[in-house]
Protein backbone atom coordinates (compact mmCIF):
# COMPACT_ATOMS: atom_id res chain seq x y z
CA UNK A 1 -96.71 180.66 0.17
CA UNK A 2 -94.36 180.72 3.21
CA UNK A 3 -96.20 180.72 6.45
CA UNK A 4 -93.62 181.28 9.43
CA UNK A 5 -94.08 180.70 13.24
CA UNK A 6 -94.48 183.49 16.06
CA UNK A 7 -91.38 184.90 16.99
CA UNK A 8 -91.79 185.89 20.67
CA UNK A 9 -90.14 188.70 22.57
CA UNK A 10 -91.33 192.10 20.30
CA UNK A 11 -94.01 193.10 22.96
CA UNK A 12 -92.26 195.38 24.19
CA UNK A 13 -93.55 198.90 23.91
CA UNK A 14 -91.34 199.10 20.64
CA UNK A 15 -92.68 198.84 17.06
CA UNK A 16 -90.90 196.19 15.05
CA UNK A 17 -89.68 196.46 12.35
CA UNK A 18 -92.29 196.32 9.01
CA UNK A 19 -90.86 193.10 7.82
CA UNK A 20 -90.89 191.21 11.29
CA UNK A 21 -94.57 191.35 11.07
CA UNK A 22 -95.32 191.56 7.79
CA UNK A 23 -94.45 190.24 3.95
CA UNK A 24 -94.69 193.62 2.00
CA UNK A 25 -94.16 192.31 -0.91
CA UNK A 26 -96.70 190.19 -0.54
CA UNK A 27 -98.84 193.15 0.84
CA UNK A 28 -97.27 194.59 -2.70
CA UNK A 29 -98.96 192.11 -4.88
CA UNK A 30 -102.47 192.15 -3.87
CA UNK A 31 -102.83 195.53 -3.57
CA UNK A 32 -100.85 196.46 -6.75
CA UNK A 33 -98.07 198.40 -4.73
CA UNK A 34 -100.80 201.27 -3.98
CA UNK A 35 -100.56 202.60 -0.17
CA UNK A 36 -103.71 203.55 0.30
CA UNK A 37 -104.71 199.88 -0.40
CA UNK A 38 -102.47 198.68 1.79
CA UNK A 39 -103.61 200.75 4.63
CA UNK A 40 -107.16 200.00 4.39
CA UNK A 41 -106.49 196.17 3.92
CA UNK A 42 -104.64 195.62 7.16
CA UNK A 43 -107.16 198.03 8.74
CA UNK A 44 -109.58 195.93 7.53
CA UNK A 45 -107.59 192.57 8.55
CA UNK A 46 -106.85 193.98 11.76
CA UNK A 47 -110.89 194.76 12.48
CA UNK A 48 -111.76 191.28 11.23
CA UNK A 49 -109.04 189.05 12.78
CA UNK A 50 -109.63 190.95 15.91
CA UNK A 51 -113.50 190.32 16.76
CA UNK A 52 -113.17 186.46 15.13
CA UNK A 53 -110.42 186.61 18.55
CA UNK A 54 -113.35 186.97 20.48
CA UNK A 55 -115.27 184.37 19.03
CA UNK A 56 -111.93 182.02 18.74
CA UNK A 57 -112.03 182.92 22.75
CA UNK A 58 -115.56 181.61 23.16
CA UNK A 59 -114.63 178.22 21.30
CA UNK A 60 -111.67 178.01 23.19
CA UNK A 61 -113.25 178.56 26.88
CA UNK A 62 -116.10 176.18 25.50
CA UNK A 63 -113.38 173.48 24.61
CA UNK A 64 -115.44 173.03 20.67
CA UNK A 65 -112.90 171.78 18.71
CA UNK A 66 -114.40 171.95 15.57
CA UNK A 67 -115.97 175.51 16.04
CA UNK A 68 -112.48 176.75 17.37
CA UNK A 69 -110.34 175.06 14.12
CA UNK A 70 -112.70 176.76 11.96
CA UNK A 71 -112.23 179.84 13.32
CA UNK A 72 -108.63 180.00 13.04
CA UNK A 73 -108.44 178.60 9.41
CA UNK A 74 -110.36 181.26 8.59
CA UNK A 75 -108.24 184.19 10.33
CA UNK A 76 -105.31 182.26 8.89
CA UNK A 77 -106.09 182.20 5.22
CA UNK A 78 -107.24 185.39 5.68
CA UNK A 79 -103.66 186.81 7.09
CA UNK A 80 -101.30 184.59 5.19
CA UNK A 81 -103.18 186.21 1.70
CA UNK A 82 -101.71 189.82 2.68
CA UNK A 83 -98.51 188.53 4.39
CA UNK A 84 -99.23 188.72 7.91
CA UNK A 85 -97.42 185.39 7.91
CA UNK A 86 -96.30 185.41 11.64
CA UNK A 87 -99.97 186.23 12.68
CA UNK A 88 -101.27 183.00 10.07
CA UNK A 89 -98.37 180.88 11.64
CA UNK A 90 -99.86 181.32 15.16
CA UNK A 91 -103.55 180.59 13.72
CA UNK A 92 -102.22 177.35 12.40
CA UNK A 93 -101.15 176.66 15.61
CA UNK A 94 -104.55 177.13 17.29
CA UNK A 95 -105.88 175.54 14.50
CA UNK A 96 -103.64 172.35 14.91
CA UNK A 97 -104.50 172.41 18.60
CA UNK A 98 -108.21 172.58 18.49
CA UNK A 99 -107.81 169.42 16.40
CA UNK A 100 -105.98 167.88 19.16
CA UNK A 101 -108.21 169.07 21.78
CA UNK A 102 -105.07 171.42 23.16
CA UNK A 103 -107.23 173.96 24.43
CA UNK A 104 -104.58 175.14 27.29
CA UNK A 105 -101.94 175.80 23.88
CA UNK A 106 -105.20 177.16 21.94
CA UNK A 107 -105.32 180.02 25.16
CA UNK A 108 -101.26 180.57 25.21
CA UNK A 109 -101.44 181.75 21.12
CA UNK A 110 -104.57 183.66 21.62
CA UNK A 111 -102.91 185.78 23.77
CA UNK A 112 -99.59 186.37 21.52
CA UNK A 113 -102.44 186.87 18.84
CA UNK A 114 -103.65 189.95 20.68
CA UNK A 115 -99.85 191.62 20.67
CA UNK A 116 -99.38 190.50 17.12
CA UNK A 117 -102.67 192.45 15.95
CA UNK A 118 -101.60 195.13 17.84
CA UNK A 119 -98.41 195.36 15.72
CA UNK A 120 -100.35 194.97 12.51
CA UNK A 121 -102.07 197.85 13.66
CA UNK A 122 -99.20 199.62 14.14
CA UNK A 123 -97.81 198.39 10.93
CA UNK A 124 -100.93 199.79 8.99
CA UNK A 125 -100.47 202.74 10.39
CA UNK A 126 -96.47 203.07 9.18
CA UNK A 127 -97.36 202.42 5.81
């Protein structure tokens, strides 16, 4: 599985395009190519990855490491299975900074986390 990094700069009051935010052929495969699917798993992603932000937020401000690397494994997995790979990219990067004890980085990719749900949202929606 590819996982690619954040690609700043599409915050911008314009949608991006699908595949800048998301692998739809990945999206393809799990849910057997059937829209509906697809809409209600990034719905679903989107909900999910969205309050585990707040929590991630909570770690962060908290400075707990451990608590804060969990966190983002999990919303990582969970985003690099349906090919939000730009959103699991960013996680990693939290992830790898909570290890370090980076919680000033952890903040920085929290907030492009917020813009990059909102155009998974917006994604789901296009579908």
């Amino acid at each position: 599985m590819r996982i690619t990094y954040p690609v700043p700069g599409f915050h911008n009051g314009i949608v991006p395009p699908l595949d800048a935010v998301l692998e739809l052929e990945q999206l393809r495969d799990v849910t057997l190519n059937d829209p509906q699917l697809m809409r209600e798993i990034l719905g679903a992603l989107v909900d999910d990855t969205s309050r585990q932000l707040e929590l991630l937020q909570t770690a962060i401000r908290e400075c707990d490491s451990t608590r804060c690397a969990r966190l983002a494994h999990y919303s990582k997995g969970a985003c690099a299975n349906v090919g939000a790979n730009r959103a699991a990219g960013m996680f990693q990067q939290i992830e790898r900074n909570a290890a370090e004890g980076e919680f000033a980085r952890c903040s920085l990719a929290l907030a492009g986390l917020a813009r990059e749900l909102d155009e998974l949202r917006s994604a789901a929606i296009a579908l």
